[in-house]
Each structure stands twice: as structure tokens, then as C-alpha cells.
N, C-alpha and C. Protein backbone atom coordinates (compact mmCIF):
# COMPACT_ATOMS: atom_id res chain seq x y z
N UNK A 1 248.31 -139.27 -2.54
CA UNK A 1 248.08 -140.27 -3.54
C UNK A 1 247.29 -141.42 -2.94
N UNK A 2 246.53 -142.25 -4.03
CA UNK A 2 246.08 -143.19 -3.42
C UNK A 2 246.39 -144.52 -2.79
N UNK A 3 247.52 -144.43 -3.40
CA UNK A 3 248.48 -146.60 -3.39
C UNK A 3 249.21 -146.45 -2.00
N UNK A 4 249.23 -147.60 -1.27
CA UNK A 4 250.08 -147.69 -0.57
C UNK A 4 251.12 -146.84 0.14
N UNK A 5 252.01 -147.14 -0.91
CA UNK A 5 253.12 -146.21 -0.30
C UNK A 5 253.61 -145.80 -1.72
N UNK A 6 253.16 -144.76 -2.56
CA UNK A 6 254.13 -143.84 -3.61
C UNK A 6 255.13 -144.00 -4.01
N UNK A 7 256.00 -143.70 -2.90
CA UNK A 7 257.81 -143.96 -3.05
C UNK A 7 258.04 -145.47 -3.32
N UNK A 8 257.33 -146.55 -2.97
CA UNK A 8 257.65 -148.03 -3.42
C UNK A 8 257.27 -148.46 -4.67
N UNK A 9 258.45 -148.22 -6.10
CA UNK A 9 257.91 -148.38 -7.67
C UNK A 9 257.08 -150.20 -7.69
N UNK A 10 257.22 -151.11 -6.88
CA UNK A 10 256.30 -151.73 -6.95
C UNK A 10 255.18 -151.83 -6.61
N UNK A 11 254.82 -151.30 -5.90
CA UNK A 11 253.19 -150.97 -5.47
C UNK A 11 252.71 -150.34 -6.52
N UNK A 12 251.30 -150.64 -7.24
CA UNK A 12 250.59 -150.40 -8.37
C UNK A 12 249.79 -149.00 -6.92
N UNK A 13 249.93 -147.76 -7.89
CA UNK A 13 249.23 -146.89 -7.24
C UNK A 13 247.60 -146.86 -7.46
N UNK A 14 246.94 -147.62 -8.06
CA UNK A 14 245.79 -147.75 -8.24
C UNK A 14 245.14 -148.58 -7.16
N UNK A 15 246.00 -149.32 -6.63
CA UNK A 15 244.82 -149.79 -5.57
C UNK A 15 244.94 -148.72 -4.17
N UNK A 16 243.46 -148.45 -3.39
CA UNK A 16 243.70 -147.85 -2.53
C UNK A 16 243.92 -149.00 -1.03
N UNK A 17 243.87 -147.98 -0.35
CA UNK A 17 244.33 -148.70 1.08
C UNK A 17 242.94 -148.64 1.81
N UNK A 18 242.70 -149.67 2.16
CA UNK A 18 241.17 -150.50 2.71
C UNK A 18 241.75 -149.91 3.95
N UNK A 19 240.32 -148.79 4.36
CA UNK A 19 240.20 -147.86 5.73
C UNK A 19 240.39 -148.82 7.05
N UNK A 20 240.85 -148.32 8.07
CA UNK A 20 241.98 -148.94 8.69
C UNK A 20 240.25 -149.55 9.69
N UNK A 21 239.34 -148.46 9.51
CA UNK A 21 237.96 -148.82 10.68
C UNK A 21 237.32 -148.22 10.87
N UNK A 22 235.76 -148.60 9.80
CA UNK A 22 234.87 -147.54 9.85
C UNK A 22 234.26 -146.66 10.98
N UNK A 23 233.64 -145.55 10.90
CA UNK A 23 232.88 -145.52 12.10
C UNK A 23 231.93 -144.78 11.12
N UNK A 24 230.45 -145.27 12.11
CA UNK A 24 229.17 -144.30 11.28
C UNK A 24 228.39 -143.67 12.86
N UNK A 25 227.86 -142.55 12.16
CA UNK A 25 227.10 -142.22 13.60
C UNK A 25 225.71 -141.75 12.65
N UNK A 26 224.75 -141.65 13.69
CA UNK A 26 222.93 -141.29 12.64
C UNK A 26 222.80 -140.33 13.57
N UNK A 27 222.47 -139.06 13.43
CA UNK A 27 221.81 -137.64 14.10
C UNK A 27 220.35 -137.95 13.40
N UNK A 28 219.47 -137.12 14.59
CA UNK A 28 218.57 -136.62 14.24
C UNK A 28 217.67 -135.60 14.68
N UNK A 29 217.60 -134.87 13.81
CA UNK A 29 216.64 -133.66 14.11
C UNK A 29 215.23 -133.86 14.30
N UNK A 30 214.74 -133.61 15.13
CA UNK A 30 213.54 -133.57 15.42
C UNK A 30 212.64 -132.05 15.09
N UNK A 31 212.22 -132.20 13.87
CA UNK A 31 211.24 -130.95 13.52
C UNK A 31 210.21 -130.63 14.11
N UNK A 32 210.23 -129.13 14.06
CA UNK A 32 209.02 -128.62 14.69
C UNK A 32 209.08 -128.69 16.47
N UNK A 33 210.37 -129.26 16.95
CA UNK A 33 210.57 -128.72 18.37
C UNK A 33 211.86 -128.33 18.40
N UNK A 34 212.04 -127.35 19.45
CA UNK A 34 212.82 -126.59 19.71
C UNK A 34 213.92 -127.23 20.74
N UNK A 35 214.40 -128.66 19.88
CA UNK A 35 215.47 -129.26 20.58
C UNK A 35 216.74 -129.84 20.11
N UNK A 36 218.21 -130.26 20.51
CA UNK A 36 219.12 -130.09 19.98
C UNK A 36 219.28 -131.56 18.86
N UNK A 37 219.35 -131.73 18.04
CA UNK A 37 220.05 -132.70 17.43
C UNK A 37 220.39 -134.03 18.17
N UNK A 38 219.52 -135.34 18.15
CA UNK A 38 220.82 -136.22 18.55
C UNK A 38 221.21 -137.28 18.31
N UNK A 39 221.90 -138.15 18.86
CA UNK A 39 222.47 -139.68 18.45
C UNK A 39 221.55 -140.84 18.67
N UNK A 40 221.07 -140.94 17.33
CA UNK A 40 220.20 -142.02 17.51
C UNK A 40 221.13 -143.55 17.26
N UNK A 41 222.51 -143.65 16.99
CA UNK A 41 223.25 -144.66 16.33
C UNK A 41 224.67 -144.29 15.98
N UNK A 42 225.28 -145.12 16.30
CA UNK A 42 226.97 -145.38 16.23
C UNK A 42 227.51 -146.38 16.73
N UNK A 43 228.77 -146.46 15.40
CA UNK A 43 229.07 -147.84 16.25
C UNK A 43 230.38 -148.06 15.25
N UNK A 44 231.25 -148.80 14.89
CA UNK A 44 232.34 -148.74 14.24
C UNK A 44 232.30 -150.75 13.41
N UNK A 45 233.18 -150.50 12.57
CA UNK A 45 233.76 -151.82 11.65
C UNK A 45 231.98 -152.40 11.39
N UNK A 46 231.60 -153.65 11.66
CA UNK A 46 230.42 -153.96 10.76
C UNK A 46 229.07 -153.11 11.73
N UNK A 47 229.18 -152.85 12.64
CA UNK A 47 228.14 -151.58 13.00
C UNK A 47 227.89 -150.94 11.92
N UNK A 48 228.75 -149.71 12.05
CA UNK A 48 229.26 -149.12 11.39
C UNK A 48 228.76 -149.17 9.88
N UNK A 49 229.21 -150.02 8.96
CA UNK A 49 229.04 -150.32 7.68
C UNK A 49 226.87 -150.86 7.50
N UNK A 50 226.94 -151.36 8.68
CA UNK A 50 225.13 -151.42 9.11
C UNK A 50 224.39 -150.35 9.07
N UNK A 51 225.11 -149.19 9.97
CA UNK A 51 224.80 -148.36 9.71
C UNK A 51 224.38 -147.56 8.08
N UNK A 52 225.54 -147.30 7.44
CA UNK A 52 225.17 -146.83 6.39
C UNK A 52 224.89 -147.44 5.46
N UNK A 53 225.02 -148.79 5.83
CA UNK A 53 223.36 -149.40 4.95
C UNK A 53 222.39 -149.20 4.75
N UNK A 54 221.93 -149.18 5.90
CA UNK A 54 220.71 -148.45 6.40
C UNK A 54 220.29 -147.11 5.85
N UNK A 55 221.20 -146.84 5.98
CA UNK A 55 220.65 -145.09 5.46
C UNK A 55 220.53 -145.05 4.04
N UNK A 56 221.80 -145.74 3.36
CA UNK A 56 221.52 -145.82 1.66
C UNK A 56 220.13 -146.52 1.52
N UNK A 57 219.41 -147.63 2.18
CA UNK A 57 218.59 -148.06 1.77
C UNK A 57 217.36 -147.08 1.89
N UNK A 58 217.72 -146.61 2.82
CA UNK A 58 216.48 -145.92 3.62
C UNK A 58 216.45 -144.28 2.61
N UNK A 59 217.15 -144.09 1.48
CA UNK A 59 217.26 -143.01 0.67
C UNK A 59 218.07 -141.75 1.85
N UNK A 60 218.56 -142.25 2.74
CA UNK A 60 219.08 -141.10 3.37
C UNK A 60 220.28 -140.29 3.44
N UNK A 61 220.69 -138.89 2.88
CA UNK A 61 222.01 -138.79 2.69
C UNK A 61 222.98 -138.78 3.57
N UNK A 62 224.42 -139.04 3.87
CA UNK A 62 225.41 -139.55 4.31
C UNK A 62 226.49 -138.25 4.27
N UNK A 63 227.01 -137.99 4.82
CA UNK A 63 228.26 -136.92 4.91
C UNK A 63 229.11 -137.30 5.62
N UNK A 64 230.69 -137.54 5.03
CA UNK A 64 231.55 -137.99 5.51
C UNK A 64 232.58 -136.39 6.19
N UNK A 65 233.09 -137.11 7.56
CA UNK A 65 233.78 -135.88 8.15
C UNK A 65 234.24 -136.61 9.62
N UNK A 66 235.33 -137.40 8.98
CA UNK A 66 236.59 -137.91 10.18
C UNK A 66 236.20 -137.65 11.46
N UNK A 67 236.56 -136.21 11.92
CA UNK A 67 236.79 -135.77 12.81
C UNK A 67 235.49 -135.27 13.73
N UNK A 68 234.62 -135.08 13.08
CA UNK A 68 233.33 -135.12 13.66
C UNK A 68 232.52 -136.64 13.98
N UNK A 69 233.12 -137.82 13.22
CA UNK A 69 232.52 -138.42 13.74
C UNK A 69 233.30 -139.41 14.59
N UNK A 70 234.42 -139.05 14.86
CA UNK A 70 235.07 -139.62 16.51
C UNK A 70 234.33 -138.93 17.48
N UNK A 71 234.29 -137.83 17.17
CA UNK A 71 233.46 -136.79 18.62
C UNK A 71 232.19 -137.61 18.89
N UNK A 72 231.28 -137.77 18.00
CA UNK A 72 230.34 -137.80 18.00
C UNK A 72 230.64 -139.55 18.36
N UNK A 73 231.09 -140.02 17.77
CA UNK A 73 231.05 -141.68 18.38
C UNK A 73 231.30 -142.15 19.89
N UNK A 74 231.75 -141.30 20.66
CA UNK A 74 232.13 -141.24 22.34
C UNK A 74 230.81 -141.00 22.77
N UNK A 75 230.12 -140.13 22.15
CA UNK A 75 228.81 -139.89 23.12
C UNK A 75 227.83 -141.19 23.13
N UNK A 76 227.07 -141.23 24.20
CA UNK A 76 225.57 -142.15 24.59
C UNK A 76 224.90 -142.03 23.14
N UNK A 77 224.13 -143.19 23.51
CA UNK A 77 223.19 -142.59 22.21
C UNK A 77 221.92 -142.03 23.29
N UNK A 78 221.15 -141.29 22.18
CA UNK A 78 220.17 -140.79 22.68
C UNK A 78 220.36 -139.66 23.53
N UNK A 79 221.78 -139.43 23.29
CA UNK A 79 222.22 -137.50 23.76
C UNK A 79 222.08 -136.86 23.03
N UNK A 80 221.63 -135.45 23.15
CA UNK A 80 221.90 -134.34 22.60
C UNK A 80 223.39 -134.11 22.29
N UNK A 81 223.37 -133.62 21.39
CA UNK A 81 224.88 -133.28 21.12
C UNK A 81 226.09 -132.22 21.62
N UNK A 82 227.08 -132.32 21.33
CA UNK A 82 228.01 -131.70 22.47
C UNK A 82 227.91 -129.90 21.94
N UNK A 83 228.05 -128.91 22.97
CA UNK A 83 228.17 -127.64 22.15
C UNK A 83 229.38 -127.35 21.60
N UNK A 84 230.14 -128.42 21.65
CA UNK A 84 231.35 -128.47 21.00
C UNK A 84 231.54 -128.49 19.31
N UNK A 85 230.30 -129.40 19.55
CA UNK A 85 230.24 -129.84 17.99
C UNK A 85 229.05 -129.20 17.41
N UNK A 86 228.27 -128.13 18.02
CA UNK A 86 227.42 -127.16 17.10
C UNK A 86 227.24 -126.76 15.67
N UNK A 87 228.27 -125.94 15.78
CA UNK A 87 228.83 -125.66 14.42
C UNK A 87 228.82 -126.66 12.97
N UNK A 88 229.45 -127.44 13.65
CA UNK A 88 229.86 -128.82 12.30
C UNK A 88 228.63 -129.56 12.27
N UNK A 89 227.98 -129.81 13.19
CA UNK A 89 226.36 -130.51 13.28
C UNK A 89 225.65 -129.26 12.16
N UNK A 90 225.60 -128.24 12.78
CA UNK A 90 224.72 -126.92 11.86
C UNK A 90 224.74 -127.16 10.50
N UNK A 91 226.30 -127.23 10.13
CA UNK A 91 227.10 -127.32 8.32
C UNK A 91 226.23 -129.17 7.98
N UNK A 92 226.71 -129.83 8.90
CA UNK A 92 226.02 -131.45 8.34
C UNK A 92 224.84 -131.27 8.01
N UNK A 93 223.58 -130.49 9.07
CA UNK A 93 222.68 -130.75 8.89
C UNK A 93 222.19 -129.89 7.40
N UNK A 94 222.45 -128.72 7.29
CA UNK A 94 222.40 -128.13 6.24
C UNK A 94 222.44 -128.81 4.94
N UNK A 95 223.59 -129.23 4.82
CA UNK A 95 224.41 -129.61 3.55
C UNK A 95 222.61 -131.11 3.20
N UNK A 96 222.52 -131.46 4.56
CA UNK A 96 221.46 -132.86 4.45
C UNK A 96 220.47 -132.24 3.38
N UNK A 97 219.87 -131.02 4.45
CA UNK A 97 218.77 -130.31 4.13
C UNK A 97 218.72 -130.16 2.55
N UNK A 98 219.80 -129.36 2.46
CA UNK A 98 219.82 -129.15 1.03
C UNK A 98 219.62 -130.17 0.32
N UNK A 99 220.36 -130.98 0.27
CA UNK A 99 220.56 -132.62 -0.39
C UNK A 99 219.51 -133.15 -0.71
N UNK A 100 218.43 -133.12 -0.06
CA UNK A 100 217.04 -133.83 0.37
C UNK A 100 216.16 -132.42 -0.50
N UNK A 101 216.20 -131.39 -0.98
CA UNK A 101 215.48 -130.73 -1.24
C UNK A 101 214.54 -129.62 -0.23
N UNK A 102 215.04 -129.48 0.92
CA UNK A 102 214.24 -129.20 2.06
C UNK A 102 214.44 -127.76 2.66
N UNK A 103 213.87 -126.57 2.91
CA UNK A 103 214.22 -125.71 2.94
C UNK A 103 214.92 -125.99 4.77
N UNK A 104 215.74 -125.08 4.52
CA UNK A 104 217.08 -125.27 6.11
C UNK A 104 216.36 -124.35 7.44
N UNK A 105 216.11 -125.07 8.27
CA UNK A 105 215.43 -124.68 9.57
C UNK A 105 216.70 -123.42 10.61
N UNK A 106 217.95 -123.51 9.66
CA UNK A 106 218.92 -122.59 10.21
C UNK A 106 218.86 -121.77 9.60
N UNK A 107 218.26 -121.39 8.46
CA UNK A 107 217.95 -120.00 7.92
C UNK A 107 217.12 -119.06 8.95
N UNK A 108 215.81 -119.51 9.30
CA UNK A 108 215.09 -119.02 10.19
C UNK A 108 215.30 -118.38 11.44
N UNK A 109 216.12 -119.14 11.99
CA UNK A 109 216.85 -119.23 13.59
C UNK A 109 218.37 -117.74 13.34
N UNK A 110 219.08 -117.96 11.75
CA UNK A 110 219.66 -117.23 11.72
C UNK A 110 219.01 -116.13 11.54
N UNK A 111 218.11 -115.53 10.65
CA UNK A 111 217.38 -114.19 10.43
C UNK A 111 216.66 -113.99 11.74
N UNK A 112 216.07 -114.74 12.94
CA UNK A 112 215.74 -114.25 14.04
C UNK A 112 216.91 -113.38 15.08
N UNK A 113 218.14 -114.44 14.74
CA UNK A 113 218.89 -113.65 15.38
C UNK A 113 219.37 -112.38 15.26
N UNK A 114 219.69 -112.25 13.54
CA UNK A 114 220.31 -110.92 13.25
C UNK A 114 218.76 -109.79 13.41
N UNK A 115 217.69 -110.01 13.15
CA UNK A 115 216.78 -109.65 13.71
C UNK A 115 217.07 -108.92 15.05
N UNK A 116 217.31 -109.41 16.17
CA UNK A 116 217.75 -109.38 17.45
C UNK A 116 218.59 -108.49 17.40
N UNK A 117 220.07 -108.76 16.93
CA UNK A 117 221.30 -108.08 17.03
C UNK A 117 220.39 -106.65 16.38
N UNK A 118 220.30 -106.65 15.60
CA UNK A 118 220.16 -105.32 14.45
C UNK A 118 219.21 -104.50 15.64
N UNK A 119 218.38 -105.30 16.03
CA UNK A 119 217.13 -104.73 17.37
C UNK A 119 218.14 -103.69 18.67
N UNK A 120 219.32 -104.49 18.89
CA UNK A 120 219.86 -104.03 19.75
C UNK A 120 221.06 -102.64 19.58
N UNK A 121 221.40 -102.66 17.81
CA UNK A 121 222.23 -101.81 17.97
C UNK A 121 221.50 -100.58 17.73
N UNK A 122 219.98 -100.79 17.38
CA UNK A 122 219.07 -99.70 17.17
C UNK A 122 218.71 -98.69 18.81
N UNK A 123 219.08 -99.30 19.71
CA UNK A 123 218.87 -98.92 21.17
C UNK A 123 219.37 -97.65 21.41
């Protein structure tokens, strides 16, 4: 639920509970080279909220995901990203791609691979 605390009949369940502390992080892909994703920006509470200012202004879409972006808030900026966080970077960037109208640069990379595999069980 959204209110407070549910079980307390005075608390109006309509108000929600003001997030305890933002965090924003900015990836970026660099097209047309064959390199990993990375942290151009992060930072938490009015960072943070700077951050996705920025991006709303800048028409850029936003994907919220807790747990990816603690990971991602520990790292340097200007790292490549962890191979930890592959996967969930892959799904973010996608979901962007799509969002933006843009055909997905992981389609390609995936049909090369199964390409590959299929190459190998033909051996």
C-alpha cells in the first residue's frame, strides 16, 4: 500500500511516503564502437534529482530499477560497467532503445551469436 503505515486507521492512505534518498546514475552507449556502456553521472539526494532533470529536459528516457542503480552508483564515473551488471544494463538499454524509437544494437550482436553457436553445432 501506499500510506505510511496501513495498520494505523489514522494515517490517510493516500499520502505516499517521500523516498527515503534518491539516487540517479546516466549510462552511455557509445555507437558505432565496439565498447562497453558507461557512467557518465551519479550521485544521490539533489545530485541525483539534477540528474534527472537533466535528462527530462534533455527528452531523455529514464528507467527506474533500485537495485541496479546502487550497483551502478559505487562505481567511478567514466567506467565501463561491471560484468556483473551486463544483463540488466542489456534490458535498460533496450527498453531506452525502444522508447526512443531506435532499432536495438543487441539484436545484431544476438543473431551474430546464435549465428556462431548454430556454426558450431553444424561441425
Amino acid at each position: 500500500m501506499d500510506g505510511y503505515n496501513s495498520k494505523d486507521p489514522l494515517i490517510p492512505l493516500n499520502i505516499k511516503k517521500k523516498p527515503e534518498d534518491t539516487v540517479a546514475v546516466a549510462i552511455e552507449s557509445r555507437d558505432g564502437k565496439k565498447s562497453l556502456p558507461r557512467i557518465t553521472a551519479a550521485g544521490r539526494g539533489k545530485i541525483a534529482e539534477q540528474i534527472l532533470q537533466l535528462a527530462q529536459d534533455a527528452g531523455i528516457n529514464v528507467r527506474e530499477d533500485k537495485d541496479l542503480v546502487e550497483i551502478l552508483a559505487k562505481i567511478e564515473l567514466d567506467s565501463p560497467i561491471p560484468s556483473q551488471a551486463f544483463m540488466a544494463i542489456a534490458e535498460v538499454l533496450s527498453y531506452v532503445f525502444k522508447a526512443n524509437g531506435e532499432p536495438e544494437p543487441f539484436n545484431a550482436i544476438l543473431e551474430e551469436f546464435l549465428h556462431q553457436e548454430k556454426g558450431k553445432e553444424d561441425e
